[in-house]
Every structure is written in structure tokens, then in C-alpha cells.
Protein backbone atom coordinates (compact mmCIF):
# COMPACT_ATOMS: atom_id res chain seq x y z
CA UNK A 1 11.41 -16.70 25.11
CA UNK A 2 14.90 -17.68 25.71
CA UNK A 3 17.68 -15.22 24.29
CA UNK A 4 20.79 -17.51 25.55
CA UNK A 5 21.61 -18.76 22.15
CA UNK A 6 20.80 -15.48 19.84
CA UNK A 7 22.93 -14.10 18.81
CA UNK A 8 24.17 -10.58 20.34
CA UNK A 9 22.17 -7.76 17.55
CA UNK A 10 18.98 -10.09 17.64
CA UNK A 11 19.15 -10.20 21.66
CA UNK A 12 19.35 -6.74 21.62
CA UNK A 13 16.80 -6.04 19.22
CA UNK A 14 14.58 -8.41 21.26
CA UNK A 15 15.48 -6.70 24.42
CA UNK A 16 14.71 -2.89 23.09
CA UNK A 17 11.57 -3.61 21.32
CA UNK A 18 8.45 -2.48 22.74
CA UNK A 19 5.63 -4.80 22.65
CA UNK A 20 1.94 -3.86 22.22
CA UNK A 21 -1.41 -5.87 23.29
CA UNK A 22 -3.09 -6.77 20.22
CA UNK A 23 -6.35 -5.68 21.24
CA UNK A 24 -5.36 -1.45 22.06
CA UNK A 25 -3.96 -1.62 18.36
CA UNK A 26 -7.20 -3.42 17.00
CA UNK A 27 -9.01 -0.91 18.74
CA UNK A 28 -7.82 2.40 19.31
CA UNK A 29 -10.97 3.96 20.62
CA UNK A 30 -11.46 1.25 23.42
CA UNK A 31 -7.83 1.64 24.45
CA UNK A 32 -8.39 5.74 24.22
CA UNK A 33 -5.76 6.20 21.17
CA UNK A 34 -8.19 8.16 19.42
CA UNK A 35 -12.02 9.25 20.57
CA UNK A 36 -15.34 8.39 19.04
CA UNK A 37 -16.31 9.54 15.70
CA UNK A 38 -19.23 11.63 15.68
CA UNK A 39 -21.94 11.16 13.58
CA UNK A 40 -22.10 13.30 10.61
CA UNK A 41 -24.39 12.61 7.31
CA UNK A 42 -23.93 13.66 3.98
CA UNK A 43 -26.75 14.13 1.89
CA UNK A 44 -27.38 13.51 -1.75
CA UNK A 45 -27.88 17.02 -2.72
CA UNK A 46 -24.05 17.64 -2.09
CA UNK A 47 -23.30 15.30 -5.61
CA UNK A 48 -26.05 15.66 -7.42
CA UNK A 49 -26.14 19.04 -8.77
CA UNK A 50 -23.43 21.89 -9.30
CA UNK A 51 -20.47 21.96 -10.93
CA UNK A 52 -17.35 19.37 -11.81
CA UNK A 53 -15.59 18.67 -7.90
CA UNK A 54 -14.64 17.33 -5.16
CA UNK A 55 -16.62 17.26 -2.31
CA UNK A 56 -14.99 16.93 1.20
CA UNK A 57 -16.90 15.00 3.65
CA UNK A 58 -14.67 17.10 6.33
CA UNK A 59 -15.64 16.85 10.23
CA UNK A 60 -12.32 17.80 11.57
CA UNK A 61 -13.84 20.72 13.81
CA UNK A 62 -15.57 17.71 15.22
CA UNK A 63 -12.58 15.77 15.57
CA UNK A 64 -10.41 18.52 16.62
CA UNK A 65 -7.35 17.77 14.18
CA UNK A 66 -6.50 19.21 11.02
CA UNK A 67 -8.55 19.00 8.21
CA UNK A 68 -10.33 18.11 5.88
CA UNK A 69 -11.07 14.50 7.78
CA UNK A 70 -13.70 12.43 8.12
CA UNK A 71 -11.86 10.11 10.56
CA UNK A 72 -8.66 10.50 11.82
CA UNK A 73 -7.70 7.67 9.52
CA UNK A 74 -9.69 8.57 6.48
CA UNK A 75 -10.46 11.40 3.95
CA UNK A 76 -13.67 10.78 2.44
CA UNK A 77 -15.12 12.70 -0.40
CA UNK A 78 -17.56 12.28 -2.98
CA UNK A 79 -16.46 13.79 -6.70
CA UNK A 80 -18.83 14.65 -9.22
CA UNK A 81 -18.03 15.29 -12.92
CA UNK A 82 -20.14 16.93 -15.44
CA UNK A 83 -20.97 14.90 -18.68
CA UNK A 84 -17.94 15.48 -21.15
CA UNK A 85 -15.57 16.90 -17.99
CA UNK A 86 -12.70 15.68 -16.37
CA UNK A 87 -10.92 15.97 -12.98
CA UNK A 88 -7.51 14.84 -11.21
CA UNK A 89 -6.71 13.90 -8.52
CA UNK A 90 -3.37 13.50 -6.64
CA UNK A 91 -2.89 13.01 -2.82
CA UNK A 92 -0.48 12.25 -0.45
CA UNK A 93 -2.06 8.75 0.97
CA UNK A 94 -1.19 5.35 0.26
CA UNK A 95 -4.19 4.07 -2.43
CA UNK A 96 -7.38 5.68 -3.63
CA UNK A 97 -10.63 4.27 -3.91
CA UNK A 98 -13.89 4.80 -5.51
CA UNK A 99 -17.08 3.59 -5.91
CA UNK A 100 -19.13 4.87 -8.70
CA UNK A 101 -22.47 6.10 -7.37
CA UNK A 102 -24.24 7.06 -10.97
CA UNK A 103 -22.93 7.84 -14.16
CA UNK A 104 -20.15 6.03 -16.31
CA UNK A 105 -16.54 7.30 -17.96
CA UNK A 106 -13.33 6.03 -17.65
CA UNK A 107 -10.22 6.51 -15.39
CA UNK A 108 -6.34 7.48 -16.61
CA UNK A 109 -3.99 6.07 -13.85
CA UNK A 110 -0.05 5.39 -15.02
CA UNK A 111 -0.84 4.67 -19.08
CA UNK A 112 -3.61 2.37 -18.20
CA UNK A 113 -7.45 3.64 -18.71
CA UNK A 114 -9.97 2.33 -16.88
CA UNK A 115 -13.42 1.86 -17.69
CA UNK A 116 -16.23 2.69 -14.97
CA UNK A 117 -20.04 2.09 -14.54
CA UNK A 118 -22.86 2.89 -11.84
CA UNK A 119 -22.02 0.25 -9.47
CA UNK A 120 -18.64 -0.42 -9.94
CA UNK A 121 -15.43 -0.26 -7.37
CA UNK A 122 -12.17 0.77 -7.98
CA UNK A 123 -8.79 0.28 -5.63
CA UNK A 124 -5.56 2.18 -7.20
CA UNK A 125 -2.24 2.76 -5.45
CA UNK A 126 -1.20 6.29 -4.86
CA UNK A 127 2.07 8.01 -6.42
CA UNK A 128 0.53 9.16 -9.86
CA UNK A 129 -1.78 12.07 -10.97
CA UNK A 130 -5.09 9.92 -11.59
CA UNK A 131 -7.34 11.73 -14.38
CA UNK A 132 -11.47 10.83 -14.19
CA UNK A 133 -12.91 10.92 -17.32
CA UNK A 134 -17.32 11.10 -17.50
CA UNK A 135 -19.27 10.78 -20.19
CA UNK A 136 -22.42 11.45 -18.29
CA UNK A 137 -23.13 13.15 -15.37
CA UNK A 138 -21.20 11.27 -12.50
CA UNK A 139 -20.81 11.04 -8.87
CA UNK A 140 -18.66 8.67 -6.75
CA UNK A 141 -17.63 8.54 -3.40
CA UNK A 142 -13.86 8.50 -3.01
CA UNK A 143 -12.07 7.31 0.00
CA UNK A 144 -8.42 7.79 0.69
């Protein structure tokens, strides 16, 4: 790329940028960013009885960073809510996601509500205290 014509703030933003090859950022355990994840299963048993919660999926003694963390990219939990309870939830990442694994209610997110179903998937943006509503015994698995 030729910088004779640019002018002088672009040539210097060109010249004191730091280019990266696409495939170390597309794949940051084969360029040695990050190591392997370990495998790690989750049973049922974990959402299908006890009380109204959330459930960390948390391998971070694995991973050897803080935790909880099921990747070092990803908190994964599953949440279960008793019939006629509710829960919030509120955390410092960019969306929220969840996938409803049995059970149905509805969702309160920024004066909307949101109904949910076994089988359904929802995507929210972060920023505002999100409260889960069931109206029977529920369990989803929540990603952030």
C-alpha cells in the first residue's frame, strides 16, 4: 500500500498500527493465545431438583484463571426456577442468552416481558437487571 498521497494523521496511523494474521485471531488455541479447554460434563441432576438458582458450570481451576468460567471466553450456567418463583440476573458481559431446557414463564428485560417455552431461545443485550419469571418448574441453560 502506497502512503505518498495520505494524508499526514492517516500515514501515521497506518504506519503505527499493528497488524495481525487472520488465522492466530480465528484461532487462539492453534496460535497458543489461550490453551485447550478441558473436558468437563454437567449432568442433569445439577437442574433438575433443589431449590430456585443459578448453577455455575465453573472449570476455572482447570483453566487456571479466575472464576467462575467455563471458557476463558464464556460463563455458562444453567438456572432453575421453582414453579411460581422468580430470579434476576445482572452481569457485567455484553448480552445474555438462554435456552429454555423444560418448563415455561416469562422474562422482564427493560419494560418489555417476554414469554418462554421448553424449546425456545432467547438473545438479550446486557445493561439491565433481567427478572425470570416460571410458572412451572424450569431449567435453562444460560450463556454469557
Amino acid at each position: 500500500m502506497t502512503t505518498l498521497n495520505k494524508p499526514s494523521k492517516l500515514k501515521s496511523l497506518i504506519e503505527n498500527c499493528l497488524y495481525y494474521e487472520y488465522t492466530k485471531a480465528a484461532d487462539p488455541v492453534g496460535s497458543g493465545a489461550i490453551s485447550k479447554i478441558p473436558f468437563a460434563e454437567f449432568g442433569r441432576e445439577l437442574h433438575e431438583t433443589g431449590k430456585t438458582r443459578i448453577i455455575a458450570l465453573d472449570i476455572s481451576d482447570k483453566l487456571g484463571c479466575e472464576g467462575p468460567a467455563t471458557s476463558p471466553a464464556l460463563c455458562a450456567n444453567f438456572v432453575r426456577i421453582l414453579a411460581g418463583e422468580a430470579l434476576s440476573t445482572n452481569f457485567n458481559a455484553t448480552s445474555q442468552l438462554f435456552y429454555v431446557m423444560h418448563g415455561n414463564g416469562r422474562t422482564e428485560f427493560d419494560g418489555m416481558d417476554i414469554p418462554w417455552k421448553t424449546g425456545d431461545f432467547v438473545v438479550l443485550p446486557m445493561g439491565k437487571e433481567t427478572r425470570h419469571f416460571a410458572s412451572t418448574d424450569s431449567a435453562f441453560y444460560f450463556g454469557l
